[in-house]
N, C-alpha and C. Protein backbone atom coordinates (compact mmCIF):
# COMPACT_ATOMS: atom_id res chain seq x y z
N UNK A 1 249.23 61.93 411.16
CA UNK A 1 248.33 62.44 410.12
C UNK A 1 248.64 63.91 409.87
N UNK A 2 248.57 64.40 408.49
CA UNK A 2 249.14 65.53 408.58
C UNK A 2 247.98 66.62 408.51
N UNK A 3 248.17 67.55 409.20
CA UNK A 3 247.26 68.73 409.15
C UNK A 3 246.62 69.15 408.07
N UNK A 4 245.39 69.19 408.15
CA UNK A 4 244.32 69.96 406.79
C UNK A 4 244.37 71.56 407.34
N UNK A 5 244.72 71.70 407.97
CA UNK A 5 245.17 73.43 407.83
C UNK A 5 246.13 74.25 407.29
N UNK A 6 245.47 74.74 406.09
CA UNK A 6 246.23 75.34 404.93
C UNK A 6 247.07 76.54 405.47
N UNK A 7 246.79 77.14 406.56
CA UNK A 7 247.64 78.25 406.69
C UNK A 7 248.77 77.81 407.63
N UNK A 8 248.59 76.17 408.17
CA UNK A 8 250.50 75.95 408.64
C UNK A 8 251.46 76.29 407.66
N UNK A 9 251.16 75.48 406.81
CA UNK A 9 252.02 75.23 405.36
C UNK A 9 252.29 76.58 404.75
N UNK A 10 253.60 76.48 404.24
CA UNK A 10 254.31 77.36 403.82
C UNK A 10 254.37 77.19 402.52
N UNK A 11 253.86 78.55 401.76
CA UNK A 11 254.87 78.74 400.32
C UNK A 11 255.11 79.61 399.98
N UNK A 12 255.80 80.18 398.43
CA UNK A 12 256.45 81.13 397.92
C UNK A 12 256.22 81.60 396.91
N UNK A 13 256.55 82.48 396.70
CA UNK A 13 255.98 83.52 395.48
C UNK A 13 256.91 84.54 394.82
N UNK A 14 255.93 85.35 394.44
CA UNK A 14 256.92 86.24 393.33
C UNK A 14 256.19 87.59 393.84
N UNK A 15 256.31 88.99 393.53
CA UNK A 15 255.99 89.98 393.57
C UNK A 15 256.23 91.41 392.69
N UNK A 16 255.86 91.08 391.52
CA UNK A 16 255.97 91.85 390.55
C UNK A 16 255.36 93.52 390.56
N UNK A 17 255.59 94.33 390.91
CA UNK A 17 255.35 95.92 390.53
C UNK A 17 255.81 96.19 389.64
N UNK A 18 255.42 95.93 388.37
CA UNK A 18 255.32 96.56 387.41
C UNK A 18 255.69 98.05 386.82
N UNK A 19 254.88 98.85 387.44
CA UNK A 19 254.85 100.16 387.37
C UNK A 19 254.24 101.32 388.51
N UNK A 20 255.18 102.25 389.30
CA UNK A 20 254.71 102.81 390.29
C UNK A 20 255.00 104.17 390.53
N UNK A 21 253.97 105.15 390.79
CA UNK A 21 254.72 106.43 390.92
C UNK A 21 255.69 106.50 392.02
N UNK A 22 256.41 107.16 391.61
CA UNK A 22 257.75 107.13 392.97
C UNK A 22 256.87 107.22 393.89
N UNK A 23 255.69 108.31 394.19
CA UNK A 23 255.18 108.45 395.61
C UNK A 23 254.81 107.57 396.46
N UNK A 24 254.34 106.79 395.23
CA UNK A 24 253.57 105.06 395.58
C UNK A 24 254.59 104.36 396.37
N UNK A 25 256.19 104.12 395.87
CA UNK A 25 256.56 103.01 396.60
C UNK A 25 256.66 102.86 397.89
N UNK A 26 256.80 104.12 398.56
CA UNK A 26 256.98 104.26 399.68
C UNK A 26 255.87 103.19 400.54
N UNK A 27 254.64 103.72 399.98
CA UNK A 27 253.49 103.04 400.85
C UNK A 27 253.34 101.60 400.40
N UNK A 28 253.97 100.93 399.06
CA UNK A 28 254.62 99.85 398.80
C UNK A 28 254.87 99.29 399.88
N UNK A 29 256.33 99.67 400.01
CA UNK A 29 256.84 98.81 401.22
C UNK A 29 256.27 99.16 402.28
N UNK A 30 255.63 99.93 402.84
CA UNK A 30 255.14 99.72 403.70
C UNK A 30 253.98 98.87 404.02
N UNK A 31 253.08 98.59 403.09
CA UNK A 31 252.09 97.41 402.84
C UNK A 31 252.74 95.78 403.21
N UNK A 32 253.76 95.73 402.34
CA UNK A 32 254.64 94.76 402.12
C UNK A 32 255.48 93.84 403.57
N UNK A 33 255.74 95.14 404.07
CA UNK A 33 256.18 94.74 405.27
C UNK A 33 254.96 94.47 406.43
N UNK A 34 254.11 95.29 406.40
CA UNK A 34 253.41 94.56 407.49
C UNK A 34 252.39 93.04 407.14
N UNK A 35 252.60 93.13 405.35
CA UNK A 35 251.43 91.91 405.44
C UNK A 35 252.63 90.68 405.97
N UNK A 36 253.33 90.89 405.55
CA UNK A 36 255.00 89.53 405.53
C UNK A 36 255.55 89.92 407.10
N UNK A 37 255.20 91.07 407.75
CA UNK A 37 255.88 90.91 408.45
C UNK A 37 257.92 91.27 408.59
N UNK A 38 258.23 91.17 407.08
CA UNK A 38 259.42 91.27 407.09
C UNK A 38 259.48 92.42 406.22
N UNK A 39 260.29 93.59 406.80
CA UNK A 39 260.86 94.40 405.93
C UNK A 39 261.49 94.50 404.97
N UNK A 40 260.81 95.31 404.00
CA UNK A 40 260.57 95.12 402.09
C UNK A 40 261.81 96.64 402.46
N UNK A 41 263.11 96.06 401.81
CA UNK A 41 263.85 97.49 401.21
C UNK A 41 263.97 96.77 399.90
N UNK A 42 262.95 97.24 398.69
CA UNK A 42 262.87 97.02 397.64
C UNK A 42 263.50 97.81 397.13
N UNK A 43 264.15 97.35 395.71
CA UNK A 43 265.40 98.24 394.80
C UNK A 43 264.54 98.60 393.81
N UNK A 44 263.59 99.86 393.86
CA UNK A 44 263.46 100.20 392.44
C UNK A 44 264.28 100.89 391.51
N UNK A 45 263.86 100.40 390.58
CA UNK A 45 264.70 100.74 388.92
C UNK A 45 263.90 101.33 388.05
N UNK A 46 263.87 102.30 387.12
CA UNK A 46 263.21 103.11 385.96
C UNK A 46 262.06 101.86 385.29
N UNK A 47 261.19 102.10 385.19
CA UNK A 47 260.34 101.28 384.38
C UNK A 47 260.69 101.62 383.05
N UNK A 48 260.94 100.98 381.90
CA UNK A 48 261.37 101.45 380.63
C UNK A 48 259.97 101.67 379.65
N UNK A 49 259.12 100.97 380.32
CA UNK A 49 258.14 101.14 379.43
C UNK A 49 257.10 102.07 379.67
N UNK A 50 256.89 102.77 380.70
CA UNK A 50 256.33 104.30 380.94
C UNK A 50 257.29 105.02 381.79
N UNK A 51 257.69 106.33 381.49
CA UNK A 51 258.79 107.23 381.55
C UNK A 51 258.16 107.81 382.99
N UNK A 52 259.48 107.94 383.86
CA UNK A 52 258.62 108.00 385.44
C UNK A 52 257.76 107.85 386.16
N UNK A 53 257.96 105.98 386.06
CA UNK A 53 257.20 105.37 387.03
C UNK A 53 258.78 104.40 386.75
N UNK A 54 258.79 104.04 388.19
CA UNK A 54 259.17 102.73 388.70
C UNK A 54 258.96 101.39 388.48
N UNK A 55 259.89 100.11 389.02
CA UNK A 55 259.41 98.99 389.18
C UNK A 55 260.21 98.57 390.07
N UNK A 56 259.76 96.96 390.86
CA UNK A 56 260.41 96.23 391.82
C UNK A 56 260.09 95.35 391.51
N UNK A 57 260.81 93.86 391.33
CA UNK A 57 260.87 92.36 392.21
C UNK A 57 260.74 92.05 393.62
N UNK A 58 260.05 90.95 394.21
CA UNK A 58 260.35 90.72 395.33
C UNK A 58 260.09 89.14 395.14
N UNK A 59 261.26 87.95 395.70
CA UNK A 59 260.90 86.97 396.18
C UNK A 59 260.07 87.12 397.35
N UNK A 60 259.10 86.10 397.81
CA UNK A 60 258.36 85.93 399.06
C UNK A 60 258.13 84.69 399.55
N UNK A 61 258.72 84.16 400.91
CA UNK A 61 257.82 82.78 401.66
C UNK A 61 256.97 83.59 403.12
N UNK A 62 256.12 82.32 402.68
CA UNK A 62 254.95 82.69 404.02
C UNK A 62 253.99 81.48 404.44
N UNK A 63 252.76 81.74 404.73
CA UNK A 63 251.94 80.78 404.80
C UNK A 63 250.72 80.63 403.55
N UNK A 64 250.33 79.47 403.31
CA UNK A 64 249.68 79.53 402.19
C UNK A 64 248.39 80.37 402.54
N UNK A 65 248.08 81.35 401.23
CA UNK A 65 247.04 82.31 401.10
C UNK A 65 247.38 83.34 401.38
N UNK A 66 248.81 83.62 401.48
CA UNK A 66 249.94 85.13 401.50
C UNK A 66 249.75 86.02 400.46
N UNK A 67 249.30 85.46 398.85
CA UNK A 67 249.40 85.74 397.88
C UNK A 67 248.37 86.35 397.67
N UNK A 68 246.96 86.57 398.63
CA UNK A 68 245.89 86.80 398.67
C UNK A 68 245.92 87.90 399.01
N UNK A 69 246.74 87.84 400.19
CA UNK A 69 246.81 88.93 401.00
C UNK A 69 247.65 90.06 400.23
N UNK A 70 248.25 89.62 399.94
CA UNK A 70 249.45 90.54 398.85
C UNK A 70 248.79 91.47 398.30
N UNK A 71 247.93 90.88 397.15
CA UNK A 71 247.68 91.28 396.06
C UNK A 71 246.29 92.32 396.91
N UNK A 72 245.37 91.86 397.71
CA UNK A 72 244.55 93.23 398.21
C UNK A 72 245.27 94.33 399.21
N UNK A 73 246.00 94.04 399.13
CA UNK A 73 247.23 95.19 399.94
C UNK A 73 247.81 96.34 399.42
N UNK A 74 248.03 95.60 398.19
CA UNK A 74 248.60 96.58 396.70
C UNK A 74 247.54 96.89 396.03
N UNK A 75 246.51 96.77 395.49
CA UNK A 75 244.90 97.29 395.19
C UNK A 75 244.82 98.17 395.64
N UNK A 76 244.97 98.33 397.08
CA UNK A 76 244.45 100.04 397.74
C UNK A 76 245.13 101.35 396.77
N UNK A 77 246.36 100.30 395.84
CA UNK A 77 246.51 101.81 394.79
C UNK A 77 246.41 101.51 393.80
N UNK A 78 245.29 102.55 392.90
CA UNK A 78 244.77 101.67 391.56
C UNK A 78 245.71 102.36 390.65
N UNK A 79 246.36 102.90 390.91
CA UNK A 79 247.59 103.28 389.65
C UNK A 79 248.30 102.20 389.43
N UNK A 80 248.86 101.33 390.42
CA UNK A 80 249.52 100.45 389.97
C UNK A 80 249.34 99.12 389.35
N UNK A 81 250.44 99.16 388.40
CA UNK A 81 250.41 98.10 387.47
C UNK A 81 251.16 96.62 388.16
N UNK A 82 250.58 95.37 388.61
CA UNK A 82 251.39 94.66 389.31
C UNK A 82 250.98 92.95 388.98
N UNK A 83 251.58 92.21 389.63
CA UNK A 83 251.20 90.65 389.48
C UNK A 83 251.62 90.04 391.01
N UNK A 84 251.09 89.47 391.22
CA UNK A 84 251.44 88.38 392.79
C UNK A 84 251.09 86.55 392.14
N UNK A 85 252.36 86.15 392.26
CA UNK A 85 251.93 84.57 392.27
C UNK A 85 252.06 83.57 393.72
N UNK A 86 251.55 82.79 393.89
CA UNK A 86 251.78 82.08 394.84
C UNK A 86 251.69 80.40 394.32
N UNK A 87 253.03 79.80 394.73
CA UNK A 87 253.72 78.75 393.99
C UNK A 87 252.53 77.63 394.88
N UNK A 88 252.22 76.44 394.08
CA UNK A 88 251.16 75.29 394.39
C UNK A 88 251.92 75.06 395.59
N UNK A 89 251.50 74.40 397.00
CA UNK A 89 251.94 73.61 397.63
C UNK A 89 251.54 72.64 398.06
N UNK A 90 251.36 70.98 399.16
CA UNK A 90 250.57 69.97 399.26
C UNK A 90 249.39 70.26 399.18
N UNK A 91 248.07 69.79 398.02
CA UNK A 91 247.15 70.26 398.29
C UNK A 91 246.34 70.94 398.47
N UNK A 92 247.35 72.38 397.56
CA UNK A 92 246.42 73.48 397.45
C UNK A 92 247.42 73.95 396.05
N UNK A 93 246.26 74.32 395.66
CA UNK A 93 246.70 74.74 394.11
C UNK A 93 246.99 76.09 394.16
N UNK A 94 247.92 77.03 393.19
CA UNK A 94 249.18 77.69 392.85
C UNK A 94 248.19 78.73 392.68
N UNK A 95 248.65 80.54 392.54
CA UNK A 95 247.43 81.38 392.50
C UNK A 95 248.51 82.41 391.50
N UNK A 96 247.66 83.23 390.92
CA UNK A 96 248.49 84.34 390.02
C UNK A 96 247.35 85.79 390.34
N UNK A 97 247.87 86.82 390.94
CA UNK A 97 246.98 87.69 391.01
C UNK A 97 247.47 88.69 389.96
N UNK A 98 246.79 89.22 388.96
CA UNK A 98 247.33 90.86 387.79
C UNK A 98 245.96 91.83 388.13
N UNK A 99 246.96 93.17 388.06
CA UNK A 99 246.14 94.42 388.21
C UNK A 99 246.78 95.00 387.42
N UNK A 100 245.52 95.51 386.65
CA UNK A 100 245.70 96.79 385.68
C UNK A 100 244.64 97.64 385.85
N UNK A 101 245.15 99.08 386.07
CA UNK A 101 244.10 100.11 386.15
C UNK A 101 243.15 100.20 385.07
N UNK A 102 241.62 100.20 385.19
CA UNK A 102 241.08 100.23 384.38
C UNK A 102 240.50 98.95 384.43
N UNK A 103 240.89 97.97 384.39
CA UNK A 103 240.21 96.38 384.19
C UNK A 103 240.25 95.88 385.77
N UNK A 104 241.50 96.24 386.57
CA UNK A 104 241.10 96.11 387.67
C UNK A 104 241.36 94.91 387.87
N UNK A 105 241.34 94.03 389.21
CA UNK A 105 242.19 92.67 389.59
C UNK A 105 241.62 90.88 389.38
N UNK A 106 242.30 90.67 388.65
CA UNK A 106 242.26 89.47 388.21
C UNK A 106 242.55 88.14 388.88
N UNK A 107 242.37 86.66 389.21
CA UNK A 107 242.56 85.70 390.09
C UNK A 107 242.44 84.53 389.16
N UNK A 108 243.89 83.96 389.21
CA UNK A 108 243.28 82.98 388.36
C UNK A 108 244.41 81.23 389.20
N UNK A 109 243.54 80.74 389.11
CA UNK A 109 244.40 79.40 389.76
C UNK A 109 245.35 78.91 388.42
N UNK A 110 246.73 78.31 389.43
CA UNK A 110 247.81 78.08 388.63
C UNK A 110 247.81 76.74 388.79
N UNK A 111 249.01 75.57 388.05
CA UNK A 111 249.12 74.41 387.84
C UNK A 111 250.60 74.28 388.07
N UNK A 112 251.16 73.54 388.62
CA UNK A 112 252.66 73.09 388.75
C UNK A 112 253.98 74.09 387.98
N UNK A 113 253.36 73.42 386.85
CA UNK A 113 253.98 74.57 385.73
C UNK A 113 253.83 76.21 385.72
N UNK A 114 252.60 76.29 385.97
CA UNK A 114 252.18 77.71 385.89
C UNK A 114 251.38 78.15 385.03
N UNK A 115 250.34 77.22 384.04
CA UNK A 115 249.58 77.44 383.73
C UNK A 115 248.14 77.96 384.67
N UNK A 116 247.52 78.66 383.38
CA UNK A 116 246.18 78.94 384.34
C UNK A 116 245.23 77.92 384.22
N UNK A 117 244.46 77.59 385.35
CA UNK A 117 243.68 76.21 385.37
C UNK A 117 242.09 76.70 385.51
N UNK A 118 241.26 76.38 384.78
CA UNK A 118 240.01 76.89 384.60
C UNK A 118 238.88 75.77 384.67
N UNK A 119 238.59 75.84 385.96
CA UNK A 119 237.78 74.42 386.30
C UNK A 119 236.92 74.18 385.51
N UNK A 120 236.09 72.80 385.83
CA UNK A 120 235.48 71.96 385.01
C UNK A 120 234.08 72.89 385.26
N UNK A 121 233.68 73.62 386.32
CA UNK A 121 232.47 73.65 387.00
C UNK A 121 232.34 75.07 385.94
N UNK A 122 233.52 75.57 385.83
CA UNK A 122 233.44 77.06 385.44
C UNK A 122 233.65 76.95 384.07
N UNK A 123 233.57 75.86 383.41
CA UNK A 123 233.71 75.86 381.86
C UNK A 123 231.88 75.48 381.40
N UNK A 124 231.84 74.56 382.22
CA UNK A 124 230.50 74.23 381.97
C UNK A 124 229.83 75.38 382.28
N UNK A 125 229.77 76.10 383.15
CA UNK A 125 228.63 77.46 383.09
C UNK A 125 228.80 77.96 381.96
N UNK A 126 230.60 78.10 381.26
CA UNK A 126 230.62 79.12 379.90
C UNK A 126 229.85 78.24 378.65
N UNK A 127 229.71 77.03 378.66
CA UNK A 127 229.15 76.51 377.70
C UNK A 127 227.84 76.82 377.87
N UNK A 128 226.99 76.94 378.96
CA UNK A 128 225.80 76.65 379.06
C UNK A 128 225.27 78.31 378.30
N UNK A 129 225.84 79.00 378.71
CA UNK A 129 225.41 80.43 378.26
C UNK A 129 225.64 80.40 376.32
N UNK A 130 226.26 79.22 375.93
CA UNK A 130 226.12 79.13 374.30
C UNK A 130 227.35 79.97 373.59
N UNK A 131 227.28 79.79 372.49
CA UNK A 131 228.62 79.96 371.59
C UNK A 131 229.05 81.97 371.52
N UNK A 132 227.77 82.34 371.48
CA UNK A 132 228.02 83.79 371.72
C UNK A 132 229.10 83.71 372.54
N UNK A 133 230.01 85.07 372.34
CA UNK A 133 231.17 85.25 373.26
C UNK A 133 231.82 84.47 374.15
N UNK A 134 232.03 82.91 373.53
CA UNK A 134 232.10 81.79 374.18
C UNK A 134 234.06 82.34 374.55
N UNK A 135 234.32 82.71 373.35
CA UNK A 135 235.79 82.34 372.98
C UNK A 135 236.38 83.95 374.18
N UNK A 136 235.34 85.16 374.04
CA UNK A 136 236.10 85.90 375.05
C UNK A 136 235.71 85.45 376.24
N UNK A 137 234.93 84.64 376.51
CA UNK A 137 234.24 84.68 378.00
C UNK A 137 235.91 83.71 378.62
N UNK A 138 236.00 82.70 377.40
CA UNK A 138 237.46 81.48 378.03
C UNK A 138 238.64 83.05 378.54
N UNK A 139 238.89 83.98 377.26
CA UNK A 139 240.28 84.61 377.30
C UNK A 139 239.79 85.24 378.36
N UNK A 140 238.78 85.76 378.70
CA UNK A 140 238.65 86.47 380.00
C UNK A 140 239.12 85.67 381.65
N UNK A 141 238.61 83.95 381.37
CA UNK A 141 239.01 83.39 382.26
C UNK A 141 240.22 83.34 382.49
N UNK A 142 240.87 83.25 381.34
CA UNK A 142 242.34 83.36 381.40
C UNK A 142 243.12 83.97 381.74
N UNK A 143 242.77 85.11 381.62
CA UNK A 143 243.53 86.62 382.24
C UNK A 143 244.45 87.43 380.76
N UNK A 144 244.02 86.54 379.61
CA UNK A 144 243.97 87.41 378.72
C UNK A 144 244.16 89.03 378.52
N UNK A 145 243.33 89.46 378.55
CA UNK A 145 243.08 90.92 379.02
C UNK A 145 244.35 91.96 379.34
N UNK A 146 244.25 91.14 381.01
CA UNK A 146 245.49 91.60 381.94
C UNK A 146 246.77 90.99 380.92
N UNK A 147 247.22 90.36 380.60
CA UNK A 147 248.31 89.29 379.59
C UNK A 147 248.90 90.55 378.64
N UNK A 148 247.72 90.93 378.39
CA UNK A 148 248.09 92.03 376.53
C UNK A 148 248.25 92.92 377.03
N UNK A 149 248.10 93.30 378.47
CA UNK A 149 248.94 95.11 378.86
C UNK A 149 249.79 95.24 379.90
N UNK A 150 250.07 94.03 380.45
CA UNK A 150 251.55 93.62 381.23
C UNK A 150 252.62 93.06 380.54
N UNK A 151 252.19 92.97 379.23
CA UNK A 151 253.17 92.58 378.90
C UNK A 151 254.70 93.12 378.48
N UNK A 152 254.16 94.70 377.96
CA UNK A 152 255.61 95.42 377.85
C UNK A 152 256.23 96.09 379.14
N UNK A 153 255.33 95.76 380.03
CA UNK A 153 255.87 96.25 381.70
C UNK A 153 256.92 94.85 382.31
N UNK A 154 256.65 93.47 381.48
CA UNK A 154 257.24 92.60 382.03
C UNK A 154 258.56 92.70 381.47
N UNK A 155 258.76 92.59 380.13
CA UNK A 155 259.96 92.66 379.10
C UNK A 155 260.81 94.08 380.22
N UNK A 156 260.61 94.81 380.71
CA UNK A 156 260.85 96.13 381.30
C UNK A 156 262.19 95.30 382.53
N UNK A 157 261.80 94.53 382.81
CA UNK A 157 262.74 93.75 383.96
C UNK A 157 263.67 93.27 383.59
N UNK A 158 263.96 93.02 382.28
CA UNK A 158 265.09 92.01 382.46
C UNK A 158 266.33 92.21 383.15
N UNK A 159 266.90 91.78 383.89
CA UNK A 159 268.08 91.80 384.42
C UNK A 159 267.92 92.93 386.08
N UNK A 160 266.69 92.86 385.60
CA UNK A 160 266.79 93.48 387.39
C UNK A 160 267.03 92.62 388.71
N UNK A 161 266.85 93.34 389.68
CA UNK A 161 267.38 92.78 390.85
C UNK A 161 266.34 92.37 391.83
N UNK A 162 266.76 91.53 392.62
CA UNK A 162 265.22 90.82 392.89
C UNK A 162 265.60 90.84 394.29
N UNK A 163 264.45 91.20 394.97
CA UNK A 163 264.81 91.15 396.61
C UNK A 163 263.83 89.77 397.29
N UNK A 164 264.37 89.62 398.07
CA UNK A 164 263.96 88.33 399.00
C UNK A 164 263.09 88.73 400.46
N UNK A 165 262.05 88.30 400.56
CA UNK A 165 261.23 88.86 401.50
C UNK A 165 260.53 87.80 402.22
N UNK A 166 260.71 87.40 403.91
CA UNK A 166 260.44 86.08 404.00
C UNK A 166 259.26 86.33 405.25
N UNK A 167 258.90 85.55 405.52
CA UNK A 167 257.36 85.65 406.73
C UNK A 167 258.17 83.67 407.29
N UNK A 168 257.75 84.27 408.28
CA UNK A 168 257.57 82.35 409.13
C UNK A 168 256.71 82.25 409.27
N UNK A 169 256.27 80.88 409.27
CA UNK A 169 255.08 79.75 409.22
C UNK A 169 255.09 79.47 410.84
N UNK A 170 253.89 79.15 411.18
CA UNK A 170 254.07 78.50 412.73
C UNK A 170 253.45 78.91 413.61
C-alpha cells in the first residue's frame, strides 16, 4: 500500500527571480540553499526590464510542499519580483507561488498542464456574494493581478541559463 505521506514523495519545480537588487542575491542563495539543502550558485543576468536589478532561473527537486517553502523564504524580501511552481505529483495537486511588491504573495493551485484551478467550494462563495465584482473577485483568484506585472519581467529571460538545484527525498 502506498504511503499517504505527502512529504516522502518527490517533486519539481521552477524558480523564477524575476528581479533583484544585486545586494539581494546574495541572501538569495543563501535562502535557497538552506531550504533545498543544496547549494544555489545561481547565474544572474541583467534584468532587461528594470535597469539594475538582476534575474535567475533555478530548476528544483525535493519533497512535495518545497514550493511552499520556497516561496516564504524569498518573501522575507519584499523588493523582489519572483514566481515558485511546484509540478502536480501522485495525489497532490501542482502549486504556482507570484510576488509582487505592493500586491504581495499570491497561491494558486495548478492542473497537469498548468493551469490555475479554482475550486468548486471557492467559486461558490464568489457567487454567493452576487454579481458585484464577481468578474474581479474570479481574476483575483486567478492571479491576474500578479499576471499583468510579471509579465515584462518574464519576456526578460529568454535564453537565459537555468541552474539545477536538487534536495533528496527520504
Amino acid at each position: 500500500m502506498r504511503s499517504l505521506n505527502q512529504f516522502e514523495d518527490a517533486t519539481t519545480g521552477v524558480i523564477y527571480v524575476h528581479s533583484s537588487p544585486a545586494a539581494v542575491c546574495p541572501h538569495v542563495e543563501w535562502a535557497l540553499t538552506s531550504i533545498l539543502d543544496a547549494r544555489a550558485n545561481l547565474r544572474w543576468t541583467a534584468q532587461p526590464a528594470v535597469g539594475g536589478t538582476l534575474r535567475a532561473t533555478c530548476d528544483w527537486s525535493g519533497p512535495v510542499g518545497t514550493g511552499s517553502r520556497l516561496a516564504a523564504g524569498l518573501r522575507a524580501w519584499p523588493l523582489l519580483y519572483f514566481e515558485v511552481t511546484e509540478n502536480p505529483s501522485d495525489g497532490v495537486d501542482g502549486e504556482r507561488f507570484s510576488h509582487v511588491p505592493g500586491l504581495g504573495l499570491w497561491r494558486g493551485s495548478t492542473s497537469a498542464n498548468g493551469d490555475v484551478v479554482v475550486g468548486e467550494m471557492r467559486l461558490r462563495a464568489l457567487l454567493a456574494k452576487g454579481a458585484d465584482g464577481f468578474a474581479a473577485a474570479v481574476e483575483h483568484a486567478l492571479g491576474t493581478p500578479w499576471d499583468e506585472v510579471l509579465e515584462p519581467y518574464r519576456s526578460g529571460g529568454e535564453g537565459a541559463e537555468v541552474t539545477w538545484l536538487r534536495r533528496d527525498v527520504g
